[in-house]
PDB file of N, CA and C in Angstrom:
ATOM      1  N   UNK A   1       3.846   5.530  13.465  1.00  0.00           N
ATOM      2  CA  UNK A   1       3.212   4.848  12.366  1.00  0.00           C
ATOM      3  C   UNK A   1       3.350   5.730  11.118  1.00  0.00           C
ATOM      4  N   UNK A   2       3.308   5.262   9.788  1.00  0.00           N
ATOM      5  CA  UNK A   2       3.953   5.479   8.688  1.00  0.00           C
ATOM      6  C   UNK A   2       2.772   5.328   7.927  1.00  0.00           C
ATOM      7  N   UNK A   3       1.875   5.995   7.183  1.00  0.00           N
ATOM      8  CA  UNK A   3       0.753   5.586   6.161  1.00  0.00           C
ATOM      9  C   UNK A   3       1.141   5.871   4.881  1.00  0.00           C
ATOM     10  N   UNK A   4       1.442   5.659   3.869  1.00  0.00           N
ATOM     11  CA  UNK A   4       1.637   5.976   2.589  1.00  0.00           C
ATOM     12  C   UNK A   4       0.035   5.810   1.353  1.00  0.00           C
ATOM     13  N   UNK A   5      -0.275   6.148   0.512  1.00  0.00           N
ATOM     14  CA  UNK A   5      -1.254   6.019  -0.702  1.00  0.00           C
ATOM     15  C   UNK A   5      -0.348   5.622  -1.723  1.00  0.00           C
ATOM     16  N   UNK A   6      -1.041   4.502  -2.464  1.00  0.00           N
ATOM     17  CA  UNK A   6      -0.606   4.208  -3.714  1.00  0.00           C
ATOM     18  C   UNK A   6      -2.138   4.191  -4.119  1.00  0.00           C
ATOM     19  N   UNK A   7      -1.868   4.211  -6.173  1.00  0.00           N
ATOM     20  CA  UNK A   7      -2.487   4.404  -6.851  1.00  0.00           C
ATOM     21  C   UNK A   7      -2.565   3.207  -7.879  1.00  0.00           C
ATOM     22  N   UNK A   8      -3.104   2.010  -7.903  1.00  0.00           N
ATOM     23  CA  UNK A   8      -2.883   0.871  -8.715  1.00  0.00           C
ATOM     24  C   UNK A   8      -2.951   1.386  -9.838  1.00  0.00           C
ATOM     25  N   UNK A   9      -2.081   1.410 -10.785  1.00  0.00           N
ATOM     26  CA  UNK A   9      -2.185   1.851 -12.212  1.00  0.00           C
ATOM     27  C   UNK A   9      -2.313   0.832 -13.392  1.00  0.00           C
ATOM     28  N   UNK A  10      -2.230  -0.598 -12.835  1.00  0.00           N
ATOM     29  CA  UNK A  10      -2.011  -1.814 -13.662  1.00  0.00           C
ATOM     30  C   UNK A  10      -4.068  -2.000 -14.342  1.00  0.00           C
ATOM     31  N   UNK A  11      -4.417  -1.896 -15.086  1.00  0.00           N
ATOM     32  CA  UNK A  11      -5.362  -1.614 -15.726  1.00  0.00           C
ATOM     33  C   UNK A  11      -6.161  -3.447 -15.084  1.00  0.00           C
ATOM     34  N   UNK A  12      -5.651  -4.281 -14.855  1.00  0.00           N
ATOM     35  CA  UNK A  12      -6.099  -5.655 -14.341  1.00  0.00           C
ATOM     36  C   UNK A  12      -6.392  -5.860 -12.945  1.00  0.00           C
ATOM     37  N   UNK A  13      -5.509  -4.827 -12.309  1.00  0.00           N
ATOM     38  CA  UNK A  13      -5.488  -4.748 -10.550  1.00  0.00           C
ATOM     39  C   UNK A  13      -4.503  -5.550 -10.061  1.00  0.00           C
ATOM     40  N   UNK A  14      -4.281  -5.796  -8.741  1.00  0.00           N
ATOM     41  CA  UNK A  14      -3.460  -6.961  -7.872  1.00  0.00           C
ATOM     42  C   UNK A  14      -3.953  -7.422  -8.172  1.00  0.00           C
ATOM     43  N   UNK A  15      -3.036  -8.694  -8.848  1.00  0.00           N
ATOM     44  CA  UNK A  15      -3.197 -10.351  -9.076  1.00  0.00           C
ATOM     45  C   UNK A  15      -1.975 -11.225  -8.256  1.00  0.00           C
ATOM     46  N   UNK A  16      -2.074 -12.048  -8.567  1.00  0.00           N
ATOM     47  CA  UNK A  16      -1.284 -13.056  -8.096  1.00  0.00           C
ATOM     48  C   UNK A  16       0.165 -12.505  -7.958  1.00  0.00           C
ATOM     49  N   UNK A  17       0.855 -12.272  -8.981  1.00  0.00           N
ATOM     50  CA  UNK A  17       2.343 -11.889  -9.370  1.00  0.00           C
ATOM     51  C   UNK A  17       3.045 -10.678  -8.385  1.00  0.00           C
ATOM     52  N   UNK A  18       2.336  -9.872  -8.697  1.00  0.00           N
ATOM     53  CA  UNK A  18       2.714  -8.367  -7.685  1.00  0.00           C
ATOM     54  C   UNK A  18       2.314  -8.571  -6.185  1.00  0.00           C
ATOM     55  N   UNK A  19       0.618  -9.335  -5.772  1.00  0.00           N
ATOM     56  CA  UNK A  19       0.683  -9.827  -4.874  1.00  0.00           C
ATOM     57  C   UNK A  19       1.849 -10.622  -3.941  1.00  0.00           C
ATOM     58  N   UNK A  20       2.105 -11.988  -4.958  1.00  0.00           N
ATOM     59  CA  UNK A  20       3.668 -12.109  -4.090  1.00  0.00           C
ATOM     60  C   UNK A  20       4.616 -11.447  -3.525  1.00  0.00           C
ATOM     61  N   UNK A  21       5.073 -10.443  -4.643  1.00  0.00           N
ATOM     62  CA  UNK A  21       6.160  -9.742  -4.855  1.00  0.00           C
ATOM     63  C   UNK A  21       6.097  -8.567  -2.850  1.00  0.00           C
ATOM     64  N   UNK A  22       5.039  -8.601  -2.845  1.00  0.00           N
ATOM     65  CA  UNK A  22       4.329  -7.440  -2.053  1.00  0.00           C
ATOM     66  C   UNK A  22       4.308  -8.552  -0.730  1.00  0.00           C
ATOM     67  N   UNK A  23       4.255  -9.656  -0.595  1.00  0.00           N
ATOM     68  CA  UNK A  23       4.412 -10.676   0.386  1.00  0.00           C
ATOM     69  C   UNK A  23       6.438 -10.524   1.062  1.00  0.00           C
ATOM     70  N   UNK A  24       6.717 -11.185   0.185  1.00  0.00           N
ATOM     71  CA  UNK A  24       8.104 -11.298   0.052  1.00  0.00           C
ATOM     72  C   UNK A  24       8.568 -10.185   0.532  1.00  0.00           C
ATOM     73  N   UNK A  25       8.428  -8.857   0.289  1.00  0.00           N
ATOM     74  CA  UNK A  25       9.005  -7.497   0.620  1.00  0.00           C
ATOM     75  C   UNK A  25       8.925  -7.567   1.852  1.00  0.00           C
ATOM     76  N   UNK A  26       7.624  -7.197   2.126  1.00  0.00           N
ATOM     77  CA  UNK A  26       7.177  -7.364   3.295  1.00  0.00           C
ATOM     78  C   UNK A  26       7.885  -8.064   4.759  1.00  0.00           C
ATOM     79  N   UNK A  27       7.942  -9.555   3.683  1.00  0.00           N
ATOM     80  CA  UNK A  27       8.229 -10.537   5.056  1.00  0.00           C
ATOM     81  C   UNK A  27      10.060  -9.762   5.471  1.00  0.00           C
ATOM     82  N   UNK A  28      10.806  -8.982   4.277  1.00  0.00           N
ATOM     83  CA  UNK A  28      12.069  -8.532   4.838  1.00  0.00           C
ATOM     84  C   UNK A  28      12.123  -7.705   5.722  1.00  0.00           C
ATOM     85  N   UNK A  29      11.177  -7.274   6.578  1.00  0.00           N
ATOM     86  CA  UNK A  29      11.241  -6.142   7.652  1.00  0.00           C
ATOM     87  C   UNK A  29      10.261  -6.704   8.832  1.00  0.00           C
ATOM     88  N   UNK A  30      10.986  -6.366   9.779  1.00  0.00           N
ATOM     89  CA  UNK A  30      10.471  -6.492  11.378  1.00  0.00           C
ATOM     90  C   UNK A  30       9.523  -5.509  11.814  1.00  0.00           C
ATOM     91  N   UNK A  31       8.174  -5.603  10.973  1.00  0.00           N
ATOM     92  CA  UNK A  31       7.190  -4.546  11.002  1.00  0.00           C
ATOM     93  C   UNK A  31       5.914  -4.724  11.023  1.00  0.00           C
ATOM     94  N   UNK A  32       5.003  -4.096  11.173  1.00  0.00           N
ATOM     95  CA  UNK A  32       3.431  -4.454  10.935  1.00  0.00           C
ATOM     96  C   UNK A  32       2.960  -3.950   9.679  1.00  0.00           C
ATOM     97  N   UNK A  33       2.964  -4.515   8.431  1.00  0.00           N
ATOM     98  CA  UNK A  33       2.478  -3.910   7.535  1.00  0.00           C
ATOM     99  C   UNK A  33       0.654  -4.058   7.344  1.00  0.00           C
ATOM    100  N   UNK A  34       0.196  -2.963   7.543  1.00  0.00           N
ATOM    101  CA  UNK A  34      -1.668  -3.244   6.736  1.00  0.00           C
ATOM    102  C   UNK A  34      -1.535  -2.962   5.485  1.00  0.00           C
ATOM    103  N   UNK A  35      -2.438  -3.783   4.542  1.00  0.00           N
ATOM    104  CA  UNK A  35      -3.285  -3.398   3.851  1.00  0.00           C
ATOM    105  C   UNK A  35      -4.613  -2.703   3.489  1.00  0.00           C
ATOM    106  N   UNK A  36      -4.507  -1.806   3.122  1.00  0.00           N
ATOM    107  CA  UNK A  36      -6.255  -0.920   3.150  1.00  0.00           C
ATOM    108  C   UNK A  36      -6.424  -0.685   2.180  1.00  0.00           C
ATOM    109  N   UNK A  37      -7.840  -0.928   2.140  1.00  0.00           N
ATOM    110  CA  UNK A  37      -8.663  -1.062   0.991  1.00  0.00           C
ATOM    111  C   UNK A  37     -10.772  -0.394   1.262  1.00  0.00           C
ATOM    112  N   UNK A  38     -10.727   1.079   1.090  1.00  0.00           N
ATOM    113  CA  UNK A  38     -11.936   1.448   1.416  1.00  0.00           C
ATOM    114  C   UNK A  38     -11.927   1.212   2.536  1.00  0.00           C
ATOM    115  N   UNK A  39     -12.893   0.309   3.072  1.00  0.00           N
ATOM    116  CA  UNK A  39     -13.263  -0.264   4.824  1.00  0.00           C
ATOM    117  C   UNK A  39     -12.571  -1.410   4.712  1.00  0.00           C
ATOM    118  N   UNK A  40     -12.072  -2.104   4.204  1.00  0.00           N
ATOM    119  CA  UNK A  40     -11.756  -3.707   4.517  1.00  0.00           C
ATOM    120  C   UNK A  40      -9.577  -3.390   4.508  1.00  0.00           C
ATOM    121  N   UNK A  41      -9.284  -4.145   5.618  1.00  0.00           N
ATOM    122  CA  UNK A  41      -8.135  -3.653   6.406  1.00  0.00           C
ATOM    123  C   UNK A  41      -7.421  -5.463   6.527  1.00  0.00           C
ATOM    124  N   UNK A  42      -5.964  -5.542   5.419  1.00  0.00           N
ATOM    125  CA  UNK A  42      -5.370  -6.959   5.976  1.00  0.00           C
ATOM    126  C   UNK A  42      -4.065  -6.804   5.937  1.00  0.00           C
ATOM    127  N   UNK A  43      -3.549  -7.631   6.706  1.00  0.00           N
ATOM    128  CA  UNK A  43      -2.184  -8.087   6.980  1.00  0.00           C
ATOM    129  C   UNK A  43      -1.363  -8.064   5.600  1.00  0.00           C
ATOM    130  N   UNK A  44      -0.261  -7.482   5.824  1.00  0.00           N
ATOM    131  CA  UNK A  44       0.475  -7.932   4.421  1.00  0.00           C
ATOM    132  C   UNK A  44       1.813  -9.174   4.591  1.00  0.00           C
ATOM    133  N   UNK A  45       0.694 -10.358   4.648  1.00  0.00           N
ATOM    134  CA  UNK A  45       1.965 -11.421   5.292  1.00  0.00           C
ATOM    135  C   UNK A  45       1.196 -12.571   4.428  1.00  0.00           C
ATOM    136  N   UNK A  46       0.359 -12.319   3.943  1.00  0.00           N
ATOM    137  CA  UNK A  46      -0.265 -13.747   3.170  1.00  0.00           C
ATOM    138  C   UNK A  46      -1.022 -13.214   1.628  1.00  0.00           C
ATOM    139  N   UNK A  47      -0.736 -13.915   0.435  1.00  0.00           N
ATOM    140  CA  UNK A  47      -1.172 -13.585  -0.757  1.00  0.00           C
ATOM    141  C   UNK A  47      -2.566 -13.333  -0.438  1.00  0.00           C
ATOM    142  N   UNK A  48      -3.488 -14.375  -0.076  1.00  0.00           N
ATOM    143  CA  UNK A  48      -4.651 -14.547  -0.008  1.00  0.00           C
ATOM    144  C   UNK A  48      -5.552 -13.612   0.985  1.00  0.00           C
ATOM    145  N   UNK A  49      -4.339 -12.867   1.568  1.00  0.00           N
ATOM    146  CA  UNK A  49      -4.783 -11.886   2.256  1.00  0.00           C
ATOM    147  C   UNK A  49      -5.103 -10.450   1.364  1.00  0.00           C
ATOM    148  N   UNK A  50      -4.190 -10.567   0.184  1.00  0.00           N
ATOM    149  CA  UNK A  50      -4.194  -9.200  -0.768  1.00  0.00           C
ATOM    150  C   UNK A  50      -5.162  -9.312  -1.195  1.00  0.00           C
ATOM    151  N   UNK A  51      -5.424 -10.484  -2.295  1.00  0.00           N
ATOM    152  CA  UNK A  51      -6.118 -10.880  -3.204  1.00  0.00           C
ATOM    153  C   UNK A  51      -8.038 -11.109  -2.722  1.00  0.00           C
ATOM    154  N   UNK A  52      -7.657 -11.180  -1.185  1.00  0.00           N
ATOM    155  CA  UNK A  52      -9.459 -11.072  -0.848  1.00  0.00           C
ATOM    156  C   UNK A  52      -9.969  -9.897  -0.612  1.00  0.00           C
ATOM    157  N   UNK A  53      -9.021  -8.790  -0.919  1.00  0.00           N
ATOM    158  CA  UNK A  53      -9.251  -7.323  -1.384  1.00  0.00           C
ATOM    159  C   UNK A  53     -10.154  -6.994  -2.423  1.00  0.00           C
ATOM    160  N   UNK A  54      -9.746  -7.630  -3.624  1.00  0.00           N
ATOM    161  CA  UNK A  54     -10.561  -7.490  -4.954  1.00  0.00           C
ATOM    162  C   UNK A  54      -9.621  -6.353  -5.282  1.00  0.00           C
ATOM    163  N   UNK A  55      -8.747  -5.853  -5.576  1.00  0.00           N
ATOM    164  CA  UNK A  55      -8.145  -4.250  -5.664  1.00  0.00           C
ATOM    165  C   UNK A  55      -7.917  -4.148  -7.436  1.00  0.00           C
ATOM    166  N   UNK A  56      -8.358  -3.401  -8.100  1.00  0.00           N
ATOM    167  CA  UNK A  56      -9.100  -3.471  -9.009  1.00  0.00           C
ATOM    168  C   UNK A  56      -8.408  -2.246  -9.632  1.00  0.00           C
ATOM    169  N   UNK A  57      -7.660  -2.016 -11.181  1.00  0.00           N
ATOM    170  CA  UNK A  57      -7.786  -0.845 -11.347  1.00  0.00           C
ATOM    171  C   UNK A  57      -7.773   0.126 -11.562  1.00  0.00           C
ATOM    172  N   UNK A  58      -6.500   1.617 -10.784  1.00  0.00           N
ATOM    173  CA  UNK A  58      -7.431   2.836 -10.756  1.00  0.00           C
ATOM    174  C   UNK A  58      -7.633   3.106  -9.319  1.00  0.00           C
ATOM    175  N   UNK A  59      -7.809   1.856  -8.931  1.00  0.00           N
ATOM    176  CA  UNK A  59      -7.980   2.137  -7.192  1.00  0.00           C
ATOM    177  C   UNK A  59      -6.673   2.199  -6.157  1.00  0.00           C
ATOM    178  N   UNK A  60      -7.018   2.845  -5.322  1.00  0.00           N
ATOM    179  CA  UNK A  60      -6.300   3.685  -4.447  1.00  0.00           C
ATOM    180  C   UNK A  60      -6.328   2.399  -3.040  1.00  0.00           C
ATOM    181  N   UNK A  61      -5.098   2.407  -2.455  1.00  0.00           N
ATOM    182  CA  UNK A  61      -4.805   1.245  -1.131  1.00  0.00           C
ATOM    183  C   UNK A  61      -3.671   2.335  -0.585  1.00  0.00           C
ATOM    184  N   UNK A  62      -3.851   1.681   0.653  1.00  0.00           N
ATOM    185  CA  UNK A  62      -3.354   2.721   1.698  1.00  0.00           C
ATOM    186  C   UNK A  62      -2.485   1.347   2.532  1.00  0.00           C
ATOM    187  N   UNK A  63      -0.894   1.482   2.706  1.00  0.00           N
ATOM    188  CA  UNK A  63       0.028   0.979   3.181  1.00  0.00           C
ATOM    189  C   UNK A  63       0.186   1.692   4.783  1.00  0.00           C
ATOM    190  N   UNK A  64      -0.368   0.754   5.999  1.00  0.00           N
ATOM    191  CA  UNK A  64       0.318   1.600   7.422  1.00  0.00           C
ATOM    192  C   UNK A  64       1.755   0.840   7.722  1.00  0.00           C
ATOM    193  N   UNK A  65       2.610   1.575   8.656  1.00  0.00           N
ATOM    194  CA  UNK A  65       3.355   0.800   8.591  1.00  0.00           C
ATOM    195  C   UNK A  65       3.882   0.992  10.240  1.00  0.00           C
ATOM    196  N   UNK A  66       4.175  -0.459  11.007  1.00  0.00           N
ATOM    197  CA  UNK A  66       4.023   0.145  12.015  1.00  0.00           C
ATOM    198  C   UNK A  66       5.394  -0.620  13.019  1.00  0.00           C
ATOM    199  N   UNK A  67       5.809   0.153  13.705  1.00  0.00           N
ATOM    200  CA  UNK A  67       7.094  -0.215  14.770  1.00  0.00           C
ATOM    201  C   UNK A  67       8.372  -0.200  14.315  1.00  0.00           C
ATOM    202  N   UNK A  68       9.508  -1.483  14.568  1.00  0.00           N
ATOM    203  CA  UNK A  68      10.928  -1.179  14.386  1.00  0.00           C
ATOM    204  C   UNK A  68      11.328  -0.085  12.515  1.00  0.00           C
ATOM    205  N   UNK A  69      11.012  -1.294  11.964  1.00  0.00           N
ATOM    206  CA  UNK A  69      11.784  -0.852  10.422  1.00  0.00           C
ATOM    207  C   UNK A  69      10.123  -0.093   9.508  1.00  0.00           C
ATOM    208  N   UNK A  70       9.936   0.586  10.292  1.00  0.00           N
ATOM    209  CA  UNK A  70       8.620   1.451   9.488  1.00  0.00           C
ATOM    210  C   UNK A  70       9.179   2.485   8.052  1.00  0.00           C
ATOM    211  N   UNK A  71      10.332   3.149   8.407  1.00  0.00           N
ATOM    212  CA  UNK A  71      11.009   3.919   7.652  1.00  0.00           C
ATOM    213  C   UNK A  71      11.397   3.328   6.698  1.00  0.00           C
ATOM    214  N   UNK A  72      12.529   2.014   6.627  1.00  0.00           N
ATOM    215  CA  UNK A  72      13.270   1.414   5.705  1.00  0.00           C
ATOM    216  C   UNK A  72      11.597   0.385   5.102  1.00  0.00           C
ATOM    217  N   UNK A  73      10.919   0.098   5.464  1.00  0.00           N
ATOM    218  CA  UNK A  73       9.871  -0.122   4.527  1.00  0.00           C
ATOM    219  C   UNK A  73       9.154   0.492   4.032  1.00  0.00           C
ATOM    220  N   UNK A  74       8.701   1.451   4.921  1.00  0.00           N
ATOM    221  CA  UNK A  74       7.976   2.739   3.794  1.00  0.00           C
ATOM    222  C   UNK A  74       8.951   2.998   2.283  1.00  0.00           C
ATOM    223  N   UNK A  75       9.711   2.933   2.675  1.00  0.00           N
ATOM    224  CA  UNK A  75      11.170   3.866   1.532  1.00  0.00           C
ATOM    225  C   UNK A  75      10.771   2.418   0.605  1.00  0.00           C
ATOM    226  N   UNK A  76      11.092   1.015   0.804  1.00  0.00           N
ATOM    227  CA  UNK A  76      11.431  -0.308   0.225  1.00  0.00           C
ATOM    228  C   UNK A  76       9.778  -0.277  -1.030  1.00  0.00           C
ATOM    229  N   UNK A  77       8.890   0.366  -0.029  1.00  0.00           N
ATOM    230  CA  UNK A  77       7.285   0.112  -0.713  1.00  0.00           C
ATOM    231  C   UNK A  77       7.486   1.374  -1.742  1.00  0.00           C
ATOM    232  N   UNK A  78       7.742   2.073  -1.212  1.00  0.00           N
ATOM    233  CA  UNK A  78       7.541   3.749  -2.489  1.00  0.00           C
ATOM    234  C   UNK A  78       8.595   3.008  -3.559  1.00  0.00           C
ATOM    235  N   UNK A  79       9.721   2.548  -3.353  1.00  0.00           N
ATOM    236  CA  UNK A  79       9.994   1.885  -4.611  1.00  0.00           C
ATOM    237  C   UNK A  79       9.309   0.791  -5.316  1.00  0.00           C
ATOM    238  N   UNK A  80       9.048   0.236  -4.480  1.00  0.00           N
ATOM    239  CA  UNK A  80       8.539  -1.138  -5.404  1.00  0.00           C
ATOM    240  C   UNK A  80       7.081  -0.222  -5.926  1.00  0.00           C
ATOM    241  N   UNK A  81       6.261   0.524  -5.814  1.00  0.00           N
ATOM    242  CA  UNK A  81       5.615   1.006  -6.561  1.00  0.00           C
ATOM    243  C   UNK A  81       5.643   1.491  -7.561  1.00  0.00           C
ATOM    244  N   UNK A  82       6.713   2.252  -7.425  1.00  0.00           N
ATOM    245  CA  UNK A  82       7.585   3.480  -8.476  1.00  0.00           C
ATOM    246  C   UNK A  82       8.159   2.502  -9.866  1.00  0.00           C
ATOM    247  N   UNK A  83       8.827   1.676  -9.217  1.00  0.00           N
ATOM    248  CA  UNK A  83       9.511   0.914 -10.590  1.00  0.00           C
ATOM    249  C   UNK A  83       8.796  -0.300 -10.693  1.00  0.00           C
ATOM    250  N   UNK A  84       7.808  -1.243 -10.201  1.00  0.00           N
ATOM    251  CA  UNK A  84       7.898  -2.120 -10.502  1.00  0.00           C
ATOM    252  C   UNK A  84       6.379  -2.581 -10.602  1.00  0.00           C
ATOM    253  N   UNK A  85       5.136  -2.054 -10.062  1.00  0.00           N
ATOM    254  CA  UNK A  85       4.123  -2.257 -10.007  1.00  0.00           C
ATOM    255  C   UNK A  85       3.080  -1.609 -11.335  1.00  0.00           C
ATOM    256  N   UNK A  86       3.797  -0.664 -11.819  1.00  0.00           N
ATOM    257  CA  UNK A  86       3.190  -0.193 -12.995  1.00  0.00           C
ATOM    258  C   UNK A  86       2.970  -1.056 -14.218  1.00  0.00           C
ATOM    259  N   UNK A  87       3.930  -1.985 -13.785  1.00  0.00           N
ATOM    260  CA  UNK A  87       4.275  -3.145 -15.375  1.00  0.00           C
ATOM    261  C   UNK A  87       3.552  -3.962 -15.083  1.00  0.00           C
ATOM    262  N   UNK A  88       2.860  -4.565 -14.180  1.00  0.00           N
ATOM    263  CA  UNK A  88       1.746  -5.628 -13.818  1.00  0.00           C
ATOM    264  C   UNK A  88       0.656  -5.581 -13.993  1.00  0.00           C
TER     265      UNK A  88
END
């Protein structure tokens, strides 16, 4: 298993847009992705699964990543953070 920290830097939080974006990725790998958030822990396979996070922010979420393609998604998520989540 694979845990990574990100740091939401988008001053509005996950919304809708990056939410998708974070669906879609996701669904390209044969993996278990969580979402974490403080105590509350979801699937990263459904928008409505991000978004009943509240992730707000400033705040900190924790990516596990688990079985076949853990590596090539860990690597796929540190990018999509790096370049593309800051602008949202």
């Amino acid at each position: 298993m694979i845990t990574k920290e990100y740091l939401i830097l988008a001053p509005e939080g996950m919304h809708a847009r990056p939410a998708t974006a974070m669906v879609k990725l996701a669904k390209q790998y044969q993996t278990t992705i969580l979402l974490k958030k403080g105590e509350k822990t979801a699937k990263l396979n459904s928008l409505l699964n991000i978004l009943s996070l509240g992730i707000k922010g400033g705040e900190a979420i924790v990516l596990e990543f688990d079985v076949a393609e853990e590596a090539a998604a860990a690597g796929a998520f540190d990018t999509f953070f790096a370049d593309h989540l800051k602008d949202w």
